[in-house]
C-alpha atoms as a PDB file:
ATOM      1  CA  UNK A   1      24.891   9.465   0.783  1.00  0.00           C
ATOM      2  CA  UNK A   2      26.115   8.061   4.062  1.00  0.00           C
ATOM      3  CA  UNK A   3      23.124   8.018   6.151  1.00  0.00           C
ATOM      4  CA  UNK A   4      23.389   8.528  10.301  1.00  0.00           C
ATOM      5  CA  UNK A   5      21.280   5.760  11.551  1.00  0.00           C
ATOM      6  CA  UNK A   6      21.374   6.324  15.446  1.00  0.00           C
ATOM      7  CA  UNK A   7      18.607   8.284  15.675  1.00  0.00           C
ATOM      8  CA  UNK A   8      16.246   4.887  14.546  1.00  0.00           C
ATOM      9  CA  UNK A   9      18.502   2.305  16.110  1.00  0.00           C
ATOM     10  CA  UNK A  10      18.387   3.949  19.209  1.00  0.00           C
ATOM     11  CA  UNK A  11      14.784   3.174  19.506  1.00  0.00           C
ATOM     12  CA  UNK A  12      15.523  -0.037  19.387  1.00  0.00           C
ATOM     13  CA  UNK A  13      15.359  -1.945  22.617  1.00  0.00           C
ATOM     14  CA  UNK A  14      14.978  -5.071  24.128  1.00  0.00           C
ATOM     15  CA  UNK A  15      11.627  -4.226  24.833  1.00  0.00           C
ATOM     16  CA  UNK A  16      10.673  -3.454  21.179  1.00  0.00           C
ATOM     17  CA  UNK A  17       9.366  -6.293  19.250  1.00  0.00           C
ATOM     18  CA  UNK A  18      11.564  -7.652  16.558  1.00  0.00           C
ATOM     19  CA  UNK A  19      14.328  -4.913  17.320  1.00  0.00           C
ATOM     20  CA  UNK A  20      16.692  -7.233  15.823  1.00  0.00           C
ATOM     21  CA  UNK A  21      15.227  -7.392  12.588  1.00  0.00           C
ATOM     22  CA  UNK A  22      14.277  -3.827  12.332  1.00  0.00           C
ATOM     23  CA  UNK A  23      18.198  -2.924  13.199  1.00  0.00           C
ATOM     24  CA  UNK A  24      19.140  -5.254  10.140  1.00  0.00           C
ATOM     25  CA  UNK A  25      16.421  -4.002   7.714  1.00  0.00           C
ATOM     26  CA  UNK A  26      17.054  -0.456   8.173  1.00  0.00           C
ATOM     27  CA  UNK A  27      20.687  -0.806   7.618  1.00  0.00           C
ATOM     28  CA  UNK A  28      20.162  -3.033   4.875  1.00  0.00           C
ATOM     29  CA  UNK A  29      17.554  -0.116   3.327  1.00  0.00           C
ATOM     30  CA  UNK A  30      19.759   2.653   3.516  1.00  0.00           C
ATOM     31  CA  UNK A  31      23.182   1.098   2.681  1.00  0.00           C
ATOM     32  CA  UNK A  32      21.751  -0.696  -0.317  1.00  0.00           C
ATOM     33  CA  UNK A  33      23.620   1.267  -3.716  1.00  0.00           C
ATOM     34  CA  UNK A  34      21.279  -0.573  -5.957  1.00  0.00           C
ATOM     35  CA  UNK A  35      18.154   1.758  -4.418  1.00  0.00           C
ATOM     36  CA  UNK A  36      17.001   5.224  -6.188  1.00  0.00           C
ATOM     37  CA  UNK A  37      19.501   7.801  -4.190  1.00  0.00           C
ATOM     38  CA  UNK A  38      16.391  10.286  -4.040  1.00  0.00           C
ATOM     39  CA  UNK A  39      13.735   7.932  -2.465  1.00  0.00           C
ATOM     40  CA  UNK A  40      16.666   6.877  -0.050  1.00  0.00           C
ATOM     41  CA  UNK A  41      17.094  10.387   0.913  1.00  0.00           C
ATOM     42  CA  UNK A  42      12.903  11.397   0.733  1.00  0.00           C
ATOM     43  CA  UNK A  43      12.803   8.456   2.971  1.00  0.00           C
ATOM     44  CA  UNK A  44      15.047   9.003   5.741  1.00  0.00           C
ATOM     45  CA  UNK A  45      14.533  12.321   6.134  1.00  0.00           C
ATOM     46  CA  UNK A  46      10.218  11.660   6.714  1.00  0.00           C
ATOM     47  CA  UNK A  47      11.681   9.381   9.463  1.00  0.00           C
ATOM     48  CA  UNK A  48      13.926  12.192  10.988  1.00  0.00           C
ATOM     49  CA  UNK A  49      11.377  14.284  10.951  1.00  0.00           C
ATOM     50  CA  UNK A  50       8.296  12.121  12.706  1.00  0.00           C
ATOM     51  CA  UNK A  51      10.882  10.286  14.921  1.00  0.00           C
ATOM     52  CA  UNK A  52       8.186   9.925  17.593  1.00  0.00           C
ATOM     53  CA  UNK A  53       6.338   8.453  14.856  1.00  0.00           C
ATOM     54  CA  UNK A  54       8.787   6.319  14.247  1.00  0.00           C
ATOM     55  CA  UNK A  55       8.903   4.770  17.939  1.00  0.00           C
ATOM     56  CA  UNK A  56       5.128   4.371  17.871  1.00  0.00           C
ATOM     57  CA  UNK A  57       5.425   2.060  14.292  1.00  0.00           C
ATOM     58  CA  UNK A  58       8.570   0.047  15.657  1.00  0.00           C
ATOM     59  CA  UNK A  59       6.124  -0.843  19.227  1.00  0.00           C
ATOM     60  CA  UNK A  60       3.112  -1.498  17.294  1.00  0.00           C
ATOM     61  CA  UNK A  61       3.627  -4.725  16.371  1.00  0.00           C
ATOM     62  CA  UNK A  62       2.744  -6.352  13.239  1.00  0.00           C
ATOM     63  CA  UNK A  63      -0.198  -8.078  11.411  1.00  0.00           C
ATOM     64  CA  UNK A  64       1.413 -10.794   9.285  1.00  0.00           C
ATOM     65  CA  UNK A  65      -0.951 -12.263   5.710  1.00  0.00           C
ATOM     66  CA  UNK A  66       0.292 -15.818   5.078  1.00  0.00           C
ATOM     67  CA  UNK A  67      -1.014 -15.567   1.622  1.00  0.00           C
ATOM     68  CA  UNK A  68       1.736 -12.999   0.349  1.00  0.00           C
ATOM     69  CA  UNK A  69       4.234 -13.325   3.804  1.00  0.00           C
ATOM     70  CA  UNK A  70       3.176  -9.329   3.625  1.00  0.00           C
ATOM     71  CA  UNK A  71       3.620  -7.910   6.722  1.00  0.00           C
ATOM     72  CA  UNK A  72       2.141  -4.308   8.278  1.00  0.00           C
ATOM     73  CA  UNK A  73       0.754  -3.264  11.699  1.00  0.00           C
ATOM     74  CA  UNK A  74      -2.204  -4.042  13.279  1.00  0.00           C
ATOM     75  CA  UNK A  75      -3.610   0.445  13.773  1.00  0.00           C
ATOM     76  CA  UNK A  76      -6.930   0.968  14.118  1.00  0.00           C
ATOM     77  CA  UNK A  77      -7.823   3.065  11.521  1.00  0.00           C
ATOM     78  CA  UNK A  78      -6.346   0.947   8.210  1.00  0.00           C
ATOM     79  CA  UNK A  79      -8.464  -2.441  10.026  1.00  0.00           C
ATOM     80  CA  UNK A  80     -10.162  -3.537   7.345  1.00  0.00           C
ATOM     81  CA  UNK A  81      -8.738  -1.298   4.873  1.00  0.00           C
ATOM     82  CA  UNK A  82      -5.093  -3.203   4.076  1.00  0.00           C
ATOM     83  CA  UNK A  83      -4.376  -3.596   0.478  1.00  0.00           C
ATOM     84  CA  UNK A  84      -3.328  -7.305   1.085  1.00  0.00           C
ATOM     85  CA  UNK A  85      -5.779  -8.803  -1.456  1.00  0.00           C
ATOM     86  CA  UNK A  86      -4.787  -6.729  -4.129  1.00  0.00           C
ATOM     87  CA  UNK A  87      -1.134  -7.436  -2.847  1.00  0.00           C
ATOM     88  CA  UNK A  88      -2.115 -11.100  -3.420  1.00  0.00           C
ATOM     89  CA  UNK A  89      -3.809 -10.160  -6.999  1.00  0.00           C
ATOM     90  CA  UNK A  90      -0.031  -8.770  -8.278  1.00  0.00           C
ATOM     91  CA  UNK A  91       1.585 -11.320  -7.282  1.00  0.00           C
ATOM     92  CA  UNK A  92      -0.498 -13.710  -9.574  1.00  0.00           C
ATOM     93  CA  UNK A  93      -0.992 -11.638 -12.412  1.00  0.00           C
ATOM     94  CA  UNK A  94       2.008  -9.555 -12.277  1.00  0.00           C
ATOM     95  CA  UNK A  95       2.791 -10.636 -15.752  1.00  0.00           C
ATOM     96  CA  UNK A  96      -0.152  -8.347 -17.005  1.00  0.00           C
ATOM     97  CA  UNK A  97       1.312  -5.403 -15.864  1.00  0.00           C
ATOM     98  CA  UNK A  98       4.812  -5.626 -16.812  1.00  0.00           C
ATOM     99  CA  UNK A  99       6.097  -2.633 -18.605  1.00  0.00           C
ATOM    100  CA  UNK A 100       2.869  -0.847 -17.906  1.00  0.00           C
ATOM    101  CA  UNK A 101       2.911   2.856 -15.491  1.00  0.00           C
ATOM    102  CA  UNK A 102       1.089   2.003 -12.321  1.00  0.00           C
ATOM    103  CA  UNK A 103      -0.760   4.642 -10.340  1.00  0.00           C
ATOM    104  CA  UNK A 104      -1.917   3.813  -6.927  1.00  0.00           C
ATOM    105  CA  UNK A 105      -4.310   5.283  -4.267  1.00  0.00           C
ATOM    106  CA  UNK A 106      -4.425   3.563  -0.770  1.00  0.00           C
ATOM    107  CA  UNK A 107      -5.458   3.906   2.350  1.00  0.00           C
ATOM    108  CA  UNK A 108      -3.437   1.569   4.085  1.00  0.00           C
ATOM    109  CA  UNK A 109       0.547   1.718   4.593  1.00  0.00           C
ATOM    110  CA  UNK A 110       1.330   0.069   0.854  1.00  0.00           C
ATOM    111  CA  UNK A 111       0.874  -3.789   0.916  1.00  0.00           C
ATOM    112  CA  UNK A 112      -0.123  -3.422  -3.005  1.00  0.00           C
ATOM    113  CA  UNK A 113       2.811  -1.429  -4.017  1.00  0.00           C
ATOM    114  CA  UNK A 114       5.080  -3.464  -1.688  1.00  0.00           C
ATOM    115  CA  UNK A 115       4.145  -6.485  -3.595  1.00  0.00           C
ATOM    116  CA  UNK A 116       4.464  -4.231  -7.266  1.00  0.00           C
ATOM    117  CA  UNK A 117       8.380  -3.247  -6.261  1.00  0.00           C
ATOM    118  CA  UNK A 118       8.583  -6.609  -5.639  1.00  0.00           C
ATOM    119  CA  UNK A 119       7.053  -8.125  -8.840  1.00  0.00           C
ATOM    120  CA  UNK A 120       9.448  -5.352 -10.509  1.00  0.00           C
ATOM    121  CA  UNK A 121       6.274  -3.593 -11.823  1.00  0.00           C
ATOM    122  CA  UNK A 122       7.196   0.428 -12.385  1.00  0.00           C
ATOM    123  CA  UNK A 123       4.950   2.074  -9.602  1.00  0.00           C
ATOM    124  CA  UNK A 124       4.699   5.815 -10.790  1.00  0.00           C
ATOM    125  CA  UNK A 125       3.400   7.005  -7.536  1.00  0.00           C
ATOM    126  CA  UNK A 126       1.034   5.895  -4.474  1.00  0.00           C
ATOM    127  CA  UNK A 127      -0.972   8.975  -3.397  1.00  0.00           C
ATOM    128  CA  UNK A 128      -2.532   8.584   0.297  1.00  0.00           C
ATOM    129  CA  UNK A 129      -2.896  10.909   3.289  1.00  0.00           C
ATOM    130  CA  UNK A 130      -0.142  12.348   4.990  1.00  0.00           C
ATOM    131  CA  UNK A 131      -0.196  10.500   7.945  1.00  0.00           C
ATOM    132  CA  UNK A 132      -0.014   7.142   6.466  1.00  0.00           C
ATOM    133  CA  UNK A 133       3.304   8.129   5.560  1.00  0.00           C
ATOM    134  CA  UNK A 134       5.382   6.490   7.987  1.00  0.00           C
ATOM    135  CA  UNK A 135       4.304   3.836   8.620  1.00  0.00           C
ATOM    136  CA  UNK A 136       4.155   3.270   5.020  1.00  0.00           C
ATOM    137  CA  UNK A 137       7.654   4.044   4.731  1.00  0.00           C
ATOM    138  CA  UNK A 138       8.391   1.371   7.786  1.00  0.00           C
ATOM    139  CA  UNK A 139       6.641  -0.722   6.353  1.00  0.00           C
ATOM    140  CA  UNK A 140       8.636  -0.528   2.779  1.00  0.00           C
ATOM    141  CA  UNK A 141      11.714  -1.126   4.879  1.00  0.00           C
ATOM    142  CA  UNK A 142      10.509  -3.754   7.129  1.00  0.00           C
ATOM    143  CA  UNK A 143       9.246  -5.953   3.797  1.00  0.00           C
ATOM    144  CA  UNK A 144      12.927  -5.448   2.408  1.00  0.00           C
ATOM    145  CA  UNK A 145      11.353  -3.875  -0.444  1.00  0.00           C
ATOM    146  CA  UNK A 146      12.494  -0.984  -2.804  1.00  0.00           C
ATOM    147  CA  UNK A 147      11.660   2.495  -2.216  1.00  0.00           C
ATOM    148  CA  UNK A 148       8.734   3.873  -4.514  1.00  0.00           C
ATOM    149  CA  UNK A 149       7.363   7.397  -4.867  1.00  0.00           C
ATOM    150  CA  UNK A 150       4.731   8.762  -1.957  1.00  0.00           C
ATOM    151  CA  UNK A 151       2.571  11.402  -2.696  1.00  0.00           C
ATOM    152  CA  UNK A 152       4.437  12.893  -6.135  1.00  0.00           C
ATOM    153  CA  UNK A 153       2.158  14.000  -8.302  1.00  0.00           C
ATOM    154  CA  UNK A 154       4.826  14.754 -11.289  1.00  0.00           C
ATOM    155  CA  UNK A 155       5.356  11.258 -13.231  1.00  0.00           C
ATOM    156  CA  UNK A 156       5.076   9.589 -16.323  1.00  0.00           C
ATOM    157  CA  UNK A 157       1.746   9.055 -17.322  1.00  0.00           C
ATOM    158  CA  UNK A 158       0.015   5.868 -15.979  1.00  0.00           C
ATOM    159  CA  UNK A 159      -1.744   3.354 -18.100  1.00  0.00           C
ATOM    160  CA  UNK A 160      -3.127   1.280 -14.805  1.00  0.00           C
ATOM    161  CA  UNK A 161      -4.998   2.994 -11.723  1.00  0.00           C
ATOM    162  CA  UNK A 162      -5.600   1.088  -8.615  1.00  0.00           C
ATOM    163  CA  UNK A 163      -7.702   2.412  -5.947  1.00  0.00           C
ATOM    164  CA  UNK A 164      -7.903   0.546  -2.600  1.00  0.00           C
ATOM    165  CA  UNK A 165     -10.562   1.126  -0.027  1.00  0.00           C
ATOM    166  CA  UNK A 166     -10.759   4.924  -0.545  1.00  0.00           C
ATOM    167  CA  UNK A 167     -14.574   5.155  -0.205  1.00  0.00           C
ATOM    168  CA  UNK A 168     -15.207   6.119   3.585  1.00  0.00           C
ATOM    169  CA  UNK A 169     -17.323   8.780   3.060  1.00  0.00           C
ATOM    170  CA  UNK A 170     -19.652  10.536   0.638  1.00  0.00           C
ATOM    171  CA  UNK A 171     -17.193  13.624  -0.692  1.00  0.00           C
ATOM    172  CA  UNK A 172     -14.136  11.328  -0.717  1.00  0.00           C
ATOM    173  CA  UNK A 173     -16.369   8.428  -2.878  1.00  0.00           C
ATOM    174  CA  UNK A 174     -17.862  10.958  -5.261  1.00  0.00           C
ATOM    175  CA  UNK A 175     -14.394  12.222  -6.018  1.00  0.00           C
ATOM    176  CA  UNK A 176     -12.637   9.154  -6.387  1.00  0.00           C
ATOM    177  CA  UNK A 177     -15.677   7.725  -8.631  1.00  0.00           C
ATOM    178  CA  UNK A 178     -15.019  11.015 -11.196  1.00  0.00           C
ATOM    179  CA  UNK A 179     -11.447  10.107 -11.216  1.00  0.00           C
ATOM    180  CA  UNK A 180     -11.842   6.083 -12.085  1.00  0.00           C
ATOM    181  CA  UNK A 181     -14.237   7.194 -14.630  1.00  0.00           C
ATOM    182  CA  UNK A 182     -12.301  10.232 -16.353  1.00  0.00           C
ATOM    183  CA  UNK A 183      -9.386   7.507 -16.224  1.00  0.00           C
ATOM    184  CA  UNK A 184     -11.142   4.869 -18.132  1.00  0.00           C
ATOM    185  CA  UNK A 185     -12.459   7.300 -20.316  1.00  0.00           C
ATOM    186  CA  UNK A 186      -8.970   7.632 -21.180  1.00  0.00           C
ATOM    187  CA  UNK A 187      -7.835   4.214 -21.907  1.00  0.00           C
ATOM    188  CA  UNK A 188      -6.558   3.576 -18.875  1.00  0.00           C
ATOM    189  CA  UNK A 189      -7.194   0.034 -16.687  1.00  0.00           C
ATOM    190  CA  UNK A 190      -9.082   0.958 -13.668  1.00  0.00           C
ATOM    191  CA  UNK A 191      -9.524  -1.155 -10.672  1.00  0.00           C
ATOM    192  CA  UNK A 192     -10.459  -0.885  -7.338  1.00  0.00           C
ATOM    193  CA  UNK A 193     -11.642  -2.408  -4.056  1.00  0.00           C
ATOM    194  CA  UNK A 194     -14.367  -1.899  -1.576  1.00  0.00           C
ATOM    195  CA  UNK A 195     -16.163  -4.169   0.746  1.00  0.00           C
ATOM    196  CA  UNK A 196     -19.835  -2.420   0.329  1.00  0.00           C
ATOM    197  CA  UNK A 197     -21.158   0.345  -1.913  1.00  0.00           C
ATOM    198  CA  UNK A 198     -23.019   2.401   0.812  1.00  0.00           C
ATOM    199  CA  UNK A 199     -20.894   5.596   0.097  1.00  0.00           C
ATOM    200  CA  UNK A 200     -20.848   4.975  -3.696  1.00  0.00           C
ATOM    201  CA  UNK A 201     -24.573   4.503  -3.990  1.00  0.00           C
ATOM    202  CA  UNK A 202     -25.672   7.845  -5.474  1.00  0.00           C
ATOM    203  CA  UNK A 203     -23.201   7.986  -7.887  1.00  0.00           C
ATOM    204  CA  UNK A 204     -21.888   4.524  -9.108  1.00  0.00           C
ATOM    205  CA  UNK A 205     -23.297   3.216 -12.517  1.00  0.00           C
ATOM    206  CA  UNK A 206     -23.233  -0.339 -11.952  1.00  0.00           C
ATOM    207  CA  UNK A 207     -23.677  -1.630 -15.392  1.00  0.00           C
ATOM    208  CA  UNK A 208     -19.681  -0.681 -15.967  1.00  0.00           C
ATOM    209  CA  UNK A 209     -18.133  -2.252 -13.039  1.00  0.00           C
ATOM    210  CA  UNK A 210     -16.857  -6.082 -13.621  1.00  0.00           C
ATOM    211  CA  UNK A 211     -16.064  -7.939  -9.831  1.00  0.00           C
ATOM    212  CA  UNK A 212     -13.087  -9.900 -10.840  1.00  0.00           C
ATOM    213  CA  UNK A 213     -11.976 -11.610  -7.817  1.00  0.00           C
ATOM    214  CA  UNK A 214     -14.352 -13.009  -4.915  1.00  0.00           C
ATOM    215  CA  UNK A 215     -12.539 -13.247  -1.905  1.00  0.00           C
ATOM    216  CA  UNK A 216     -14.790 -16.290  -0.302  1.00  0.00           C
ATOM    217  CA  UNK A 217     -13.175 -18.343  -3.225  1.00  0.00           C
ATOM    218  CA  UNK A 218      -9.610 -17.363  -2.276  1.00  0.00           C
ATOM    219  CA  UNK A 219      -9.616 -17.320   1.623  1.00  0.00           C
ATOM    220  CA  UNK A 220     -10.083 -19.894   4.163  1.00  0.00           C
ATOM    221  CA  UNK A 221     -13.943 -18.960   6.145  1.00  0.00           C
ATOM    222  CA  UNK A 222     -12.041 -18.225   9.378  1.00  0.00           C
ATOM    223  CA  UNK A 223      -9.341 -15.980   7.622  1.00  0.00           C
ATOM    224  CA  UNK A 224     -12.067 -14.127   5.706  1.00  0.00           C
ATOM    225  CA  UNK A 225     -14.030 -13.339   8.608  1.00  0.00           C
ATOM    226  CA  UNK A 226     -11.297 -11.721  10.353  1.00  0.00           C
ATOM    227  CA  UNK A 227     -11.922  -8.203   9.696  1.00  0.00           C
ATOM    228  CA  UNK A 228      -8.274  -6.612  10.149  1.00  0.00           C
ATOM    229  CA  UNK A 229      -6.884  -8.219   7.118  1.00  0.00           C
ATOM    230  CA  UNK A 230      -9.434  -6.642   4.827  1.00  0.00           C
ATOM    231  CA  UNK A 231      -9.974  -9.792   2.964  1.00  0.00           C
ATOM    232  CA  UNK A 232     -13.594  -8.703   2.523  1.00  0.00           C
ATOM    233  CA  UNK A 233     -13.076  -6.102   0.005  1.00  0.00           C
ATOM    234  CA  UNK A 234     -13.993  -7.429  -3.494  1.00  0.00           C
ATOM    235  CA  UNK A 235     -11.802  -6.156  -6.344  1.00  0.00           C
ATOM    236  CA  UNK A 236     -13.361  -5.061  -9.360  1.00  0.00           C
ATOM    237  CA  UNK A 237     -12.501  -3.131 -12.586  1.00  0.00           C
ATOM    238  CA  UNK A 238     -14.017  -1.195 -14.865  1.00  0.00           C
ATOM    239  CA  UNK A 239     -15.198  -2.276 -18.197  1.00  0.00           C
END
């Protein structure tokens, strides 16, 4: 499909930060043959659609994580939630996964799955909320990563579930614990991340959760305590 990109480079100004690399990126994205036609497509048109959105994402700025060169923007409501850690996790034990069916749920715009696509790990689908979805989709593009699957809920059966900071409040925590557990029940890996339990406290069993990665022994004290990055949130699995 030849794709009509005026619409998103005429956001572009000289005021807008990077416009330059956002012009190249998105031309890059949806020129690129080697991409999945149908993600391409799923893709643009969620853009078309929330082009205000669009201009909002392309002025925000960015928040950049030296340890992965990850980049996504700096929105109030994903501080402290981005997926960077796990992003970081992949892309040091990406072996592990290979050939595996990866499930994600997030509540950021994607660093994990950015850093999956670009491990070449098969990324079923990323559920999150609807209005994650373009910046997620932005931030896809502006990464130079490959497209992956938002919100479909018809895929090959995973063998791995990640879960990333999805435990904000009591009916969201209770749901996602049932779903970790019928998943490991199953077989299936399970991991997640959370920087405190105070939502999971009725309901978590904590003689089948293993913490496998402490961030104080992976970031630097004045990156850790920098609260937008999310490098607070411990990842564990369960056993």
């Amino acid at each position: 499909m030849i794709y009509n990109l005026t619409p998103f480079t005429t956001l572009l100004t000289d005021q807008t930060p990077n416009a330059g690399v956002w012009k190249e990126r998105i031309e890059y994205f949806f020129n690129n043959e080697e991409y999945d036609p149908e993600l391409q497509d799923l893709y643009y048109d969620r853009l078309l659609r929330e082009i205000e959105d669009v201009k909002f994402f392309f002025n925000a700025g960015s928040i950049i994580d030296s340890y992965t060169g990850l980049f996504s923007f700096p929105v109030e409501h994903v501080q402290g939630c981005h997926s960077f850690n796990l992003a970081l996790f992949i892309s040091e034990h990406h072996q592990h996964f290979f050939g595996k069916n990866i499930l994600t749920v997030c509540a950021d715009y994607g660093m994990l799955n950015i850093q999956m696509k670009m491990c070449g790990l098969n990324l079923v689908s990323s559920v999150q909320k609807e209005y994650y979805n373009v910046g997620t989709i932005l931030a896809c593009i502006g990464n130079n990563a490959p497209p992956y699957p938002i919100n479909r809920f018809e895929f090959p059966e995973e063998d791995v579930l990640f879960l990333s900071c999805v435990f904000q409040d009591e009916d969201l925590s209770y749901k996602n614990w049932e779903l970790m557990l019928d998943k490991r029940s199953e077989g299936k890996e399970v991991f997640f991340t959370t920087d405190q339990f105070s939502h999971l406290k009725n309901y978590i069993n904590y003689s089948i959760i293993e913490p496998i990665i402490d961030p104080k022994t992976i970031y630097k004290e004045e990156d850790y305590a920098d609260m937008a990055y999310g490098y607070m949130n411990r990842i564990y699995r369960l056993k």
